[in-house]
PDB file of N, CA and C in Angstrom:
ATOM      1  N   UNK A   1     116.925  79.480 -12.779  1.00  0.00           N
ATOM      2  CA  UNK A   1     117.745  80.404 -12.008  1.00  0.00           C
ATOM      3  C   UNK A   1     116.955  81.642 -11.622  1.00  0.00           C
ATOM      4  N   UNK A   2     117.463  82.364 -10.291  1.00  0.00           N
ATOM      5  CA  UNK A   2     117.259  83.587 -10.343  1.00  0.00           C
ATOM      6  C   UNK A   2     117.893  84.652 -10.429  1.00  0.00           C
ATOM      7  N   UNK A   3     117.860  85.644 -11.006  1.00  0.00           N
ATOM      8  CA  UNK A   3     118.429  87.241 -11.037  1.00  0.00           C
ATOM      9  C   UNK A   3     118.115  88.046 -10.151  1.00  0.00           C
ATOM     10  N   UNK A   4     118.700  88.722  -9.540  1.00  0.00           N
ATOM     11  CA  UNK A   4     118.839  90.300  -8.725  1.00  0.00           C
ATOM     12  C   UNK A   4     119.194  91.168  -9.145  1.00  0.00           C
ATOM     13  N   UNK A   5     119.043  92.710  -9.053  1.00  0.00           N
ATOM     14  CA  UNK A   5     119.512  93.421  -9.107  1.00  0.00           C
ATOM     15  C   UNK A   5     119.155  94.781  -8.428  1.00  0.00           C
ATOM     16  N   UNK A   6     119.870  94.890  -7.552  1.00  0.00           N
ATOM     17  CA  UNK A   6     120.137  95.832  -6.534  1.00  0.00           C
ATOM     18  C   UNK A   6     119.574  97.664  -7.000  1.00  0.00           C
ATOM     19  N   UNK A   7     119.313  98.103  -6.107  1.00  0.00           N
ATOM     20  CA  UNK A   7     119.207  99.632  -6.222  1.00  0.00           C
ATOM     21  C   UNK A   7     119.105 100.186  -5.423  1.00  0.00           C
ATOM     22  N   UNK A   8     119.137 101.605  -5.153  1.00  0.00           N
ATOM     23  CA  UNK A   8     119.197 102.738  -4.065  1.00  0.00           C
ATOM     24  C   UNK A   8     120.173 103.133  -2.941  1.00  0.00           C
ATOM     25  N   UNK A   9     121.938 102.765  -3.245  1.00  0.00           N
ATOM     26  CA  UNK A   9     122.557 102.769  -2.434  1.00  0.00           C
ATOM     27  C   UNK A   9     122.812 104.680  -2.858  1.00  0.00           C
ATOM     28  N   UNK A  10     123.771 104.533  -2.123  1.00  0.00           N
ATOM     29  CA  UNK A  10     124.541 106.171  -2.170  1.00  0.00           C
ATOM     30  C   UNK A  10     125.230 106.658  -0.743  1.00  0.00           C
ATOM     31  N   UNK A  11     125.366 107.554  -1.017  1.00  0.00           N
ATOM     32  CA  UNK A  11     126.296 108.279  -0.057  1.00  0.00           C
ATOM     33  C   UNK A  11     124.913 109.340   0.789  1.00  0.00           C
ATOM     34  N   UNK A  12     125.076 109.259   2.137  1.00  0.00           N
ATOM     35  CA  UNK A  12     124.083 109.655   3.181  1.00  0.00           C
ATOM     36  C   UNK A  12     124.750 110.088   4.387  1.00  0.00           C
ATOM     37  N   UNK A  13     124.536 111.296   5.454  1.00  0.00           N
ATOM     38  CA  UNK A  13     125.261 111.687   6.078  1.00  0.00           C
ATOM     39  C   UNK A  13     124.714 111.083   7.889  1.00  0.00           C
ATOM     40  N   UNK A  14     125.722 110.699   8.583  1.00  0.00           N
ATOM     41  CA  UNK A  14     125.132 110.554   9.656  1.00  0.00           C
ATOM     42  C   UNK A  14     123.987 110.408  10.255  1.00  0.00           C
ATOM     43  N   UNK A  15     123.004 109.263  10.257  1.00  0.00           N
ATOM     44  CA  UNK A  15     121.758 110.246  11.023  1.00  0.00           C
ATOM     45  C   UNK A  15     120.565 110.324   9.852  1.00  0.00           C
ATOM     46  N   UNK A  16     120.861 109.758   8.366  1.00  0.00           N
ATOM     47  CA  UNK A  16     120.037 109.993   7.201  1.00  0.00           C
ATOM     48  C   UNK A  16     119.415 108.582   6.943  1.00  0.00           C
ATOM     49  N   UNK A  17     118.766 108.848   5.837  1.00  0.00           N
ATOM     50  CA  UNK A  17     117.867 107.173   5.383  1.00  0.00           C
ATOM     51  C   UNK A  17     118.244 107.066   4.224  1.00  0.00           C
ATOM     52  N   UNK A  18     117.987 106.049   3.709  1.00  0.00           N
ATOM     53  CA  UNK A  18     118.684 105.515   2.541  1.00  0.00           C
ATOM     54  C   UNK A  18     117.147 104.057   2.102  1.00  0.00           C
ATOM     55  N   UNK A  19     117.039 104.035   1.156  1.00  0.00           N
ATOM     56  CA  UNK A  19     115.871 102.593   0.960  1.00  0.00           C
ATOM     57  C   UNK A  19     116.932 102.209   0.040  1.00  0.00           C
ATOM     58  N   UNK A  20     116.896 100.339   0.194  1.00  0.00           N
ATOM     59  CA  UNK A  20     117.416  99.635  -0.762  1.00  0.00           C
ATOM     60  C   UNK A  20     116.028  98.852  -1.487  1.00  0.00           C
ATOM     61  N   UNK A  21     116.268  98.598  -2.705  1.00  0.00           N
ATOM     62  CA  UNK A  21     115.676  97.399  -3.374  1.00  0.00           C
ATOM     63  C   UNK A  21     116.595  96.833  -4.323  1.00  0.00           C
ATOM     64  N   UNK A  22     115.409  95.334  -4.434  1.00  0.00           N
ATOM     65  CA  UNK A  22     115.934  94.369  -5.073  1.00  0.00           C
ATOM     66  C   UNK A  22     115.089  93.773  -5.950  1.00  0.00           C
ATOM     67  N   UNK A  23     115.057  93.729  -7.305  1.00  0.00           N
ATOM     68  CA  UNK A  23     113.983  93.060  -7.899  1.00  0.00           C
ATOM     69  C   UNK A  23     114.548  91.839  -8.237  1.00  0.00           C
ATOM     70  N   UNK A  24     113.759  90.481  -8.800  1.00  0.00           N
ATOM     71  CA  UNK A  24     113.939  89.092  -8.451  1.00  0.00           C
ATOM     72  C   UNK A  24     113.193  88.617  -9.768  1.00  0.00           C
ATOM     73  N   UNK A  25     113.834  88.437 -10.904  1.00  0.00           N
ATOM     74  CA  UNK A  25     113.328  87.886 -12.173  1.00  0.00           C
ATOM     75  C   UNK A  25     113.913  86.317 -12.107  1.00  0.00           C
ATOM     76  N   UNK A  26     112.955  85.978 -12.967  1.00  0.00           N
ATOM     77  CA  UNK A  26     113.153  83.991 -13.660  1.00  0.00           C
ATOM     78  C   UNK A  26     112.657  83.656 -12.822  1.00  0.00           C
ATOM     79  N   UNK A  27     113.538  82.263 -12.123  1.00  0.00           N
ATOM     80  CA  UNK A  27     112.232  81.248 -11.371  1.00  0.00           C
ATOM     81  C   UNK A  27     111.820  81.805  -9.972  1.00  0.00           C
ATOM     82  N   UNK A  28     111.409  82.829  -9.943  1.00  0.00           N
ATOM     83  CA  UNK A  28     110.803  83.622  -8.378  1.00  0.00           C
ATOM     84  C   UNK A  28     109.873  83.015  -7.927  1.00  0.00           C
ATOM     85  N   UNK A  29     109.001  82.072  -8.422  1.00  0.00           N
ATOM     86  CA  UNK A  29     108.716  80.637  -7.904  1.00  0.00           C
ATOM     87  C   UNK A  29     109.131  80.215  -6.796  1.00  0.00           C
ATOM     88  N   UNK A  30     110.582  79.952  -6.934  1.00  0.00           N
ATOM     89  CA  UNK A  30     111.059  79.086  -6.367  1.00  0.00           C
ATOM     90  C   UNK A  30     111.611  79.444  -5.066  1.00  0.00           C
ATOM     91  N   UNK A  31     111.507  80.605  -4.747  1.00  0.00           N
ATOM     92  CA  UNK A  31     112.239  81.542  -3.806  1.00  0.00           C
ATOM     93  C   UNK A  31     111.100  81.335  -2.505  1.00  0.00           C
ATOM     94  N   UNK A  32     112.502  81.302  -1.743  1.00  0.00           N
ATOM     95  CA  UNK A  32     111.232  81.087   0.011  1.00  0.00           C
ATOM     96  C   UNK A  32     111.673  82.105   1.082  1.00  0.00           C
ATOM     97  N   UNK A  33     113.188  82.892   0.938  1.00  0.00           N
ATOM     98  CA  UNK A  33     113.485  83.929   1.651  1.00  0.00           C
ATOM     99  C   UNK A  33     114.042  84.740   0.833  1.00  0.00           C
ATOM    100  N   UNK A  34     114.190  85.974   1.357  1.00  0.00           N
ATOM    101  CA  UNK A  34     114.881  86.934   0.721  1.00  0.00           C
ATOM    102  C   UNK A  34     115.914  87.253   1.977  1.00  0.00           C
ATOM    103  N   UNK A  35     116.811  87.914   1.939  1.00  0.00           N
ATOM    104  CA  UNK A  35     118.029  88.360   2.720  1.00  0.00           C
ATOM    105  C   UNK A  35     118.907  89.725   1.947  1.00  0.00           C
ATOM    106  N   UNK A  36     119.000  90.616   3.164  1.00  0.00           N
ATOM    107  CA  UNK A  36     119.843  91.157   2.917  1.00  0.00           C
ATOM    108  C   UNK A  36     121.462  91.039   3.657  1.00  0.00           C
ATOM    109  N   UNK A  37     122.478  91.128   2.909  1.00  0.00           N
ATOM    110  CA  UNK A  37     123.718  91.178   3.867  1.00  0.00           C
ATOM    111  C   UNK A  37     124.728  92.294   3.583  1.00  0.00           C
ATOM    112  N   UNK A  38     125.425  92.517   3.984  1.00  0.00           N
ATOM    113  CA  UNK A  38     126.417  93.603   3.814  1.00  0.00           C
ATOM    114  C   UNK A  38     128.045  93.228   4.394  1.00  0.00           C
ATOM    115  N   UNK A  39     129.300  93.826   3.317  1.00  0.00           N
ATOM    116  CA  UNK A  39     130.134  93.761   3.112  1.00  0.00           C
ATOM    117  C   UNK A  39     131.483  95.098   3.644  1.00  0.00           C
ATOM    118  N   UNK A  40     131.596  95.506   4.458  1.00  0.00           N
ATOM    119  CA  UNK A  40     132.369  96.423   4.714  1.00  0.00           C
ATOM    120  C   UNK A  40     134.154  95.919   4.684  1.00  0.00           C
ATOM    121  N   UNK A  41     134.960  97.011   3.728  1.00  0.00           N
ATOM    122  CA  UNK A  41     136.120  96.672   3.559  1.00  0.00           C
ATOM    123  C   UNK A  41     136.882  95.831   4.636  1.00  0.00           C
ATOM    124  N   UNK A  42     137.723  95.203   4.146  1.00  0.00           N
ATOM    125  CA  UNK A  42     138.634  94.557   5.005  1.00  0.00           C
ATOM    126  C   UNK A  42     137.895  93.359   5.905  1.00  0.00           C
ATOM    127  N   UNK A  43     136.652  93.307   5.753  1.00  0.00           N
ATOM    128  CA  UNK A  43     135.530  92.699   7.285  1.00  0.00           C
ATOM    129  C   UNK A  43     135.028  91.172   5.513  1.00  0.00           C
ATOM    130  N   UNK A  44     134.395  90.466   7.037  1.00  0.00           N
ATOM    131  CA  UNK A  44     133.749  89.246   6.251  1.00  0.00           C
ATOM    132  C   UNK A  44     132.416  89.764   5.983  1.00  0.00           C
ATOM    133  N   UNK A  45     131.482  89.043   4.899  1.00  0.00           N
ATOM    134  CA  UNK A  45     130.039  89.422   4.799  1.00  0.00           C
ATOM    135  C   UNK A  45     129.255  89.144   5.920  1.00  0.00           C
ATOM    136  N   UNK A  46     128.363  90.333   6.180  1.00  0.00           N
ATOM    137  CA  UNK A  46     127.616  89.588   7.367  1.00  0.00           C
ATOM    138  C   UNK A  46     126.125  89.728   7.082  1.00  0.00           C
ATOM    139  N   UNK A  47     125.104  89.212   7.887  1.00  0.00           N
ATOM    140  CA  UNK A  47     123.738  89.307   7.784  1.00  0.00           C
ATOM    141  C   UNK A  47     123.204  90.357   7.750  1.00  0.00           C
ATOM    142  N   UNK A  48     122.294  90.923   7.611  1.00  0.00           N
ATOM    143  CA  UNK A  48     121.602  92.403   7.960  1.00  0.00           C
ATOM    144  C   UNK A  48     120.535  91.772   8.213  1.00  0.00           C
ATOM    145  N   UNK A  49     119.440  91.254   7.305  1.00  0.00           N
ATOM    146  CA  UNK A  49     117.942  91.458   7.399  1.00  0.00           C
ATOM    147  C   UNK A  49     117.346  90.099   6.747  1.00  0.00           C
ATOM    148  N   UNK A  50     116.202  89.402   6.990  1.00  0.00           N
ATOM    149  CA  UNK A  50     115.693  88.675   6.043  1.00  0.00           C
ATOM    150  C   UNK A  50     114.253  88.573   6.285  1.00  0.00           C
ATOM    151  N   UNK A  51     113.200  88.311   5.323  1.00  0.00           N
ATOM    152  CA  UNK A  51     111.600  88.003   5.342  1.00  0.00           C
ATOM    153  C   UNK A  51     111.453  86.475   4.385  1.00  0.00           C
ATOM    154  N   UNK A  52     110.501  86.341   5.297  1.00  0.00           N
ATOM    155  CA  UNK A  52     109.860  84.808   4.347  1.00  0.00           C
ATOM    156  C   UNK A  52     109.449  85.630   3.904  1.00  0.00           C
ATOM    157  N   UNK A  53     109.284  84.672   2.308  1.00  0.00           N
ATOM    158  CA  UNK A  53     108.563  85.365   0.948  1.00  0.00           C
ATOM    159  C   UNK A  53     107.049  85.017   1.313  1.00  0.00           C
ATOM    160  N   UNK A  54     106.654  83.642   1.971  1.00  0.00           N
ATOM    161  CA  UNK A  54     104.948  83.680   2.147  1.00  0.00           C
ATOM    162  C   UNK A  54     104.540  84.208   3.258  1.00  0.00           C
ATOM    163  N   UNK A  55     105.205  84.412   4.191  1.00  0.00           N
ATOM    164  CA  UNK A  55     104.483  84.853   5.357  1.00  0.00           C
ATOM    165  C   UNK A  55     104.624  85.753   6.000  1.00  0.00           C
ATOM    166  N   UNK A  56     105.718  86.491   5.695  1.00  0.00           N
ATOM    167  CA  UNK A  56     106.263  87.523   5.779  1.00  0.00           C
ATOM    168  C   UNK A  56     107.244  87.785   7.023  1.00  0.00           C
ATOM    169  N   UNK A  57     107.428  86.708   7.933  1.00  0.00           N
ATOM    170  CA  UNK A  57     108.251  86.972   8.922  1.00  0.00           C
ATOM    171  C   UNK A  57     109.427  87.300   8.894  1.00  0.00           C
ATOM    172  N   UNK A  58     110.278  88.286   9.925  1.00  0.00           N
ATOM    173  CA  UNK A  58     110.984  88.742   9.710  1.00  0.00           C
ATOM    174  C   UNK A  58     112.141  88.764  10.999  1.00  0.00           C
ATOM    175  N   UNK A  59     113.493  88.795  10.664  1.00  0.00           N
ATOM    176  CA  UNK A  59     114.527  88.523  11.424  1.00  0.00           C
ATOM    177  C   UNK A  59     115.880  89.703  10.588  1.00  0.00           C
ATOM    178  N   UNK A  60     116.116  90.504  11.738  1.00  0.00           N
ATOM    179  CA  UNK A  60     117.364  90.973  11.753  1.00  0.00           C
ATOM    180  C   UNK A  60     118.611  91.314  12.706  1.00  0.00           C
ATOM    181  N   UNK A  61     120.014  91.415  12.349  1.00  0.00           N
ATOM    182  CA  UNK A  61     120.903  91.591  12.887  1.00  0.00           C
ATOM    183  C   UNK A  61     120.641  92.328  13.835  1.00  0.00           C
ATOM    184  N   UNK A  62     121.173  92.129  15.466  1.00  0.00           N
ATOM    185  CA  UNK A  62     121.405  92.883  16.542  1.00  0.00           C
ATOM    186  C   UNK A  62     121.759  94.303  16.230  1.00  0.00           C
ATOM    187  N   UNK A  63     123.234  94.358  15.203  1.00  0.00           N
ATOM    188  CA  UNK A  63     123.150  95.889  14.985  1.00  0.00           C
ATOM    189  C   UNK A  63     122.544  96.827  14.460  1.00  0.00           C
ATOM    190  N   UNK A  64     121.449  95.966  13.551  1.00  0.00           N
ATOM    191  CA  UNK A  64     120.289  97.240  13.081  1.00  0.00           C
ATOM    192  C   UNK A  64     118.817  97.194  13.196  1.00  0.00           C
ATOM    193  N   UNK A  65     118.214  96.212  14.281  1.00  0.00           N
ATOM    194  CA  UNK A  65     117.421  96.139  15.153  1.00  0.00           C
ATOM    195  C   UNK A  65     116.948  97.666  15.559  1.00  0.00           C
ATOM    196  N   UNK A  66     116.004  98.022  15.427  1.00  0.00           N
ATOM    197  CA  UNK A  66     114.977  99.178  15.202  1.00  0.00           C
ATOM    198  C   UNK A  66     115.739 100.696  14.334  1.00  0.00           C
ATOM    199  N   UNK A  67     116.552 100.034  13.499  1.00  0.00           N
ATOM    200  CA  UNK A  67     116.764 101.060  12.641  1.00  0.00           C
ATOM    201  C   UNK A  67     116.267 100.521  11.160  1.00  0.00           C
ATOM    202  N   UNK A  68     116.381  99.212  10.867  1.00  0.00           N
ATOM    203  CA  UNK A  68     116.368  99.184   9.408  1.00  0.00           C
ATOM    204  C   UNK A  68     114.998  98.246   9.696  1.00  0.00           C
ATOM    205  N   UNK A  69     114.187  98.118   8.262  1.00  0.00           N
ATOM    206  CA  UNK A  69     113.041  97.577   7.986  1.00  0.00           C
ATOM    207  C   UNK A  69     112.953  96.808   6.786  1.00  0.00           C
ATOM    208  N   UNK A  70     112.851  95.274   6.577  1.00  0.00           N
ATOM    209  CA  UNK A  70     112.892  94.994   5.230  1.00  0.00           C
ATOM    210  C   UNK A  70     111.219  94.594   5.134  1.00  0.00           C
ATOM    211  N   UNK A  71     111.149  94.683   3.624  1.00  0.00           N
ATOM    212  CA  UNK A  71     109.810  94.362   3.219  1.00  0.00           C
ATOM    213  C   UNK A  71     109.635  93.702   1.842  1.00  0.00           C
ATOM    214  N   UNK A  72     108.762  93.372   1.064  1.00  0.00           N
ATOM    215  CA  UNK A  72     108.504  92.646   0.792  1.00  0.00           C
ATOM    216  C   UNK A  72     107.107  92.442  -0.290  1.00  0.00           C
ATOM    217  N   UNK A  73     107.004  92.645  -1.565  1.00  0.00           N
ATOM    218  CA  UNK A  73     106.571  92.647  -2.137  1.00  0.00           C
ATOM    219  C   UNK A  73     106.308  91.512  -3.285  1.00  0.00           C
ATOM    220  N   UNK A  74     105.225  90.744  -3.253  1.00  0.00           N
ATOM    221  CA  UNK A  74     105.145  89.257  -3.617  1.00  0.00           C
ATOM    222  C   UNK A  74     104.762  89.706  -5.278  1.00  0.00           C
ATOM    223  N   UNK A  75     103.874  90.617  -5.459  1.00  0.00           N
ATOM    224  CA  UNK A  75     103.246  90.310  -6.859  1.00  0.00           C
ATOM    225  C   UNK A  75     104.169  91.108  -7.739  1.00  0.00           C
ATOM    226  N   UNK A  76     105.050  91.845  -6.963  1.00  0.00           N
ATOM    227  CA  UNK A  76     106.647  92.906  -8.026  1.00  0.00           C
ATOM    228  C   UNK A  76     107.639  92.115  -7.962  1.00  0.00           C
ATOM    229  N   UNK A  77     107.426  91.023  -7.055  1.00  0.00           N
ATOM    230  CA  UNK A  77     108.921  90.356  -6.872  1.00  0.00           C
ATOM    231  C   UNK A  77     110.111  91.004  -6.376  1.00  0.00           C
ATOM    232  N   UNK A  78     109.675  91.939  -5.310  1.00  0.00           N
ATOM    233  CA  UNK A  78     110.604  92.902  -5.048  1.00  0.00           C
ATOM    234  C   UNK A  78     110.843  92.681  -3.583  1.00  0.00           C
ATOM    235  N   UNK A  79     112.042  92.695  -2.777  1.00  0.00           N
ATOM    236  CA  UNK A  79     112.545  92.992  -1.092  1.00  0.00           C
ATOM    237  C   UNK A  79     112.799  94.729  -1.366  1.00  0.00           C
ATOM    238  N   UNK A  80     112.633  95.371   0.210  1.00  0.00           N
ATOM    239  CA  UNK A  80     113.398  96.672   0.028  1.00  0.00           C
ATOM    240  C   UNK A  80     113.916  96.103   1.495  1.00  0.00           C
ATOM    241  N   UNK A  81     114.652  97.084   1.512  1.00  0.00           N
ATOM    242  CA  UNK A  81     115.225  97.748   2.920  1.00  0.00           C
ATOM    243  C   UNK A  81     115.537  99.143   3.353  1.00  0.00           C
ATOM    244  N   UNK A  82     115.102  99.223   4.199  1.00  0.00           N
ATOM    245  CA  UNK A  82     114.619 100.931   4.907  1.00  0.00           C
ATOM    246  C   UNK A  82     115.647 101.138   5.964  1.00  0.00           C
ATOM    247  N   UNK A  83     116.506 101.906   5.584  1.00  0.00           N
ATOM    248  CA  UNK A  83     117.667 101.975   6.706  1.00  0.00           C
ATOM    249  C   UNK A  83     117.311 103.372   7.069  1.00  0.00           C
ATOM    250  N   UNK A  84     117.295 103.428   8.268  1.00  0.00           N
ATOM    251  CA  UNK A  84     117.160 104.937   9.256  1.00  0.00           C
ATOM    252  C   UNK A  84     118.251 105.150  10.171  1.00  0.00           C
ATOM    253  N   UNK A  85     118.582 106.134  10.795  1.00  0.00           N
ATOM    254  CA  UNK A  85     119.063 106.509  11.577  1.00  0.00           C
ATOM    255  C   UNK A  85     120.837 105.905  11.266  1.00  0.00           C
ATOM    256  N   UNK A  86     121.082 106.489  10.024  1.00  0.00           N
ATOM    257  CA  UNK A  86     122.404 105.587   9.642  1.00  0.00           C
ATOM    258  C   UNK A  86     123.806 106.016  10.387  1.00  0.00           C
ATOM    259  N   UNK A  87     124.504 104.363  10.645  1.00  0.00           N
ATOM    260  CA  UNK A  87     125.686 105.582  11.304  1.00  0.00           C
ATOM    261  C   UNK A  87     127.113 104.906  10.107  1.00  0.00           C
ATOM    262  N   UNK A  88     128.281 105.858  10.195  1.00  0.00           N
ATOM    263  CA  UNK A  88     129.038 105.564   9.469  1.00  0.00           C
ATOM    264  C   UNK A  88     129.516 103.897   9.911  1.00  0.00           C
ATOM    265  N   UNK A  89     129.251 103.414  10.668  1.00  0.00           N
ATOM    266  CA  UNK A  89     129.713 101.629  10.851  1.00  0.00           C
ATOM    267  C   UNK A  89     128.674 100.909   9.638  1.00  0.00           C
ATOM    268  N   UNK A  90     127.978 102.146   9.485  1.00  0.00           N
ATOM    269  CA  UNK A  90     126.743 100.921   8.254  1.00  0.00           C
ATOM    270  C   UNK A  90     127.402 101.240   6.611  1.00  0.00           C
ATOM    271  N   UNK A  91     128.496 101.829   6.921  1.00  0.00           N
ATOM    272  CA  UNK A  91     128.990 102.030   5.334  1.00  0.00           C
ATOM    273  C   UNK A  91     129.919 100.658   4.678  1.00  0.00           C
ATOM    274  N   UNK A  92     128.878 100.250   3.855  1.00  0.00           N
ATOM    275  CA  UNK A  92     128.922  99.007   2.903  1.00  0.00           C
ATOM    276  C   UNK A  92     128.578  98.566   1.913  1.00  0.00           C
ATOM    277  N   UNK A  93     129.370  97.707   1.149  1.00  0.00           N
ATOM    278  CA  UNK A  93     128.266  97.054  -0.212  1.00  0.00           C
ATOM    279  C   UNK A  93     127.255  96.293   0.189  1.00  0.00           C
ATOM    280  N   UNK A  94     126.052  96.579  -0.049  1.00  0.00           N
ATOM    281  CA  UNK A  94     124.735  95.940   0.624  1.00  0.00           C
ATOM    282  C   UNK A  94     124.467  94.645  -0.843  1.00  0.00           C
ATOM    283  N   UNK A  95     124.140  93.680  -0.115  1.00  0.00           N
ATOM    284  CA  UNK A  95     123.927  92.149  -1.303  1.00  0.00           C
ATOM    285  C   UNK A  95     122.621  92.086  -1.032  1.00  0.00           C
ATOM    286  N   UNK A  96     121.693  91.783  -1.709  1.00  0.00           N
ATOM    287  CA  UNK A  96     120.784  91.142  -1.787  1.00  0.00           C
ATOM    288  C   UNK A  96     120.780  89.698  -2.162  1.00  0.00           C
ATOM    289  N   UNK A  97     119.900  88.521  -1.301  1.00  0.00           N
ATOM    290  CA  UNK A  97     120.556  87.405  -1.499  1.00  0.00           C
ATOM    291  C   UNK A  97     118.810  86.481  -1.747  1.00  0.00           C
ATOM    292  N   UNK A  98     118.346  85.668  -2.390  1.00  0.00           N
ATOM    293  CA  UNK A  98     117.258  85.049  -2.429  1.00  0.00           C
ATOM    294  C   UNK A  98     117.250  83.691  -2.391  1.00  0.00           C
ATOM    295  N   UNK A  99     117.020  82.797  -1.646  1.00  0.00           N
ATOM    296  CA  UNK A  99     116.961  81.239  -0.954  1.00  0.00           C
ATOM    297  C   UNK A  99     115.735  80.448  -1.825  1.00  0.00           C
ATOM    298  N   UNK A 100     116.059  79.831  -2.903  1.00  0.00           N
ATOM    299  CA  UNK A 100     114.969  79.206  -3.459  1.00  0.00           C
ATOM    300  C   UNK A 100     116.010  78.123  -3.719  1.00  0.00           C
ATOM    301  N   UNK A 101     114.906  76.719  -3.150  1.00  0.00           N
ATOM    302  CA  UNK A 101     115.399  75.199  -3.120  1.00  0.00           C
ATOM    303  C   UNK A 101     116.565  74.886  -3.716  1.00  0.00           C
ATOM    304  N   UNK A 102     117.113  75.035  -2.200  1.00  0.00           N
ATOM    305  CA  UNK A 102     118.618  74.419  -1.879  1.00  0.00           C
ATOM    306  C   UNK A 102     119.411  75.240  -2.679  1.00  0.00           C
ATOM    307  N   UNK A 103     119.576  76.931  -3.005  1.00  0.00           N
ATOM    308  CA  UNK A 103     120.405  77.516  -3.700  1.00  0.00           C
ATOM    309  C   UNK A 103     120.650  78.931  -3.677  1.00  0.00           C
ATOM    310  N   UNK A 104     121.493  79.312  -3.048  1.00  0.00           N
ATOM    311  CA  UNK A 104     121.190  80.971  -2.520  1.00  0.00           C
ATOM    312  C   UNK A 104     122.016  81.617  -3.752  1.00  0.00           C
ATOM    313  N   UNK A 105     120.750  82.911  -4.216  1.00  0.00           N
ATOM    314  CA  UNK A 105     121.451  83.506  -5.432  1.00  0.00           C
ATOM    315  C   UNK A 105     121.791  84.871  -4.779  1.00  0.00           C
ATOM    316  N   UNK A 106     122.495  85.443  -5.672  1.00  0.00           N
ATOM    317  CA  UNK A 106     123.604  87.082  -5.268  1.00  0.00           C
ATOM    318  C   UNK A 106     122.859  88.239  -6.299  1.00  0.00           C
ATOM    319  N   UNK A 107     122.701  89.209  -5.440  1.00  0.00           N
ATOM    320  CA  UNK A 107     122.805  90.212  -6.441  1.00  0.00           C
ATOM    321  C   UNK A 107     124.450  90.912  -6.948  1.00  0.00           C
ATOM    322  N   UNK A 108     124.420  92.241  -7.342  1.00  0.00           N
ATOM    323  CA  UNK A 108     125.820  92.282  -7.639  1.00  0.00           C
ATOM    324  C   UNK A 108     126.111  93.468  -6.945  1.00  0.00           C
ATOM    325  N   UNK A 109     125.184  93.943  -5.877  1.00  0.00           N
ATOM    326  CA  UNK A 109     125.820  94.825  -4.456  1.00  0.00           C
ATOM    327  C   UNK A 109     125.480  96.529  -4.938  1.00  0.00           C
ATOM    328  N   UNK A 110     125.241  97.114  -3.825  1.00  0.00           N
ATOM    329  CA  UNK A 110     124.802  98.546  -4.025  1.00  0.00           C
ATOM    330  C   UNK A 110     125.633  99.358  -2.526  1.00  0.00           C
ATOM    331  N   UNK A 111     126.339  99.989  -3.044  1.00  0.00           N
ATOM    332  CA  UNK A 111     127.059 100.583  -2.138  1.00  0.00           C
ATOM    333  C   UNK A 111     126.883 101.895  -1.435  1.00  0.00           C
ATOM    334  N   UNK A 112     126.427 101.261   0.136  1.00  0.00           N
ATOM    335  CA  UNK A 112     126.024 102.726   0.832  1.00  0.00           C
ATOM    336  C   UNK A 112     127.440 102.918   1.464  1.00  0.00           C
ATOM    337  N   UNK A 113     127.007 104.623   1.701  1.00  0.00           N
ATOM    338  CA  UNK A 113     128.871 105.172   2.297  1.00  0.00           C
ATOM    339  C   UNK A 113     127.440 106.636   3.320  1.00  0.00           C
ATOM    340  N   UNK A 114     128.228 106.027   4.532  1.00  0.00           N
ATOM    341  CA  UNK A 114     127.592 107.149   5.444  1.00  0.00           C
ATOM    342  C   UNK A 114     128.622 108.083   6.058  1.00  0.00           C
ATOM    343  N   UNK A 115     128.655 109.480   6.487  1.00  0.00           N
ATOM    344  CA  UNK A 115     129.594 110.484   6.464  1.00  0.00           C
ATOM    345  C   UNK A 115     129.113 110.584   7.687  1.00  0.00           C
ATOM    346  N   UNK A 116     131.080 110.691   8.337  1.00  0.00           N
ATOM    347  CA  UNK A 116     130.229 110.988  10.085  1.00  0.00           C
ATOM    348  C   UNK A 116     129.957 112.989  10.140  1.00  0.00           C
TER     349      UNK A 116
END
């Protein structure tokens, strides 16, 4: 199995940055993407961000397309995500999610809240 566990959410005002990470213990082996997604009340989970773990390519959501940055750290076992230019529509529980053969694991969510 693998473990997550989330860090660096908080409360940020309009217009501020915020970094998430995620560190990735046990079989991190086995892991071939990392993903971030996010949860806003009342709404379904949706995508934010993801990197291959070997090659580093990278794909994100239309709505945070040149604001947020994920990255990627192979020998810490670590994803971050670099959110800039935040607006209150990005206030959510952020998941970290890791794709290793045939099994997507959860972190247990870090909650950003942006103030208009």
């Amino acid at each position: 199995q693998v473990q997550l566990v989330e860090s660096g959410g908080g409360l940020v005002q309009a217009g501020g940055s915020l970094r998430l990470s995620c560190a990735a213990s046990g079989r991190t082996f086995t892991i071939y993407a990392m993903r971030w997604f996010r949860q806003a009340p009342g709404k379904e989970r949706e995508f934010v961000a993801a990197v291959n773990w070997s090659g580093g390519n990278t794909d994100y959501a239309d709505s945070v397309k040149g604001r947020f940055t994920i990255s990627r750290d192979n020998a810490k076992n670590t994803v971050s995500l670099q959110m800039n230019s935040l607006k209150p529509e990005d206030t959510a529980v952020y998941y970290c999610a890791a794709d290793a053969t045939g099994l997507r694991y959860w972190g247990q969510g870090t909650q950003v809240t942006v103030s208009s």
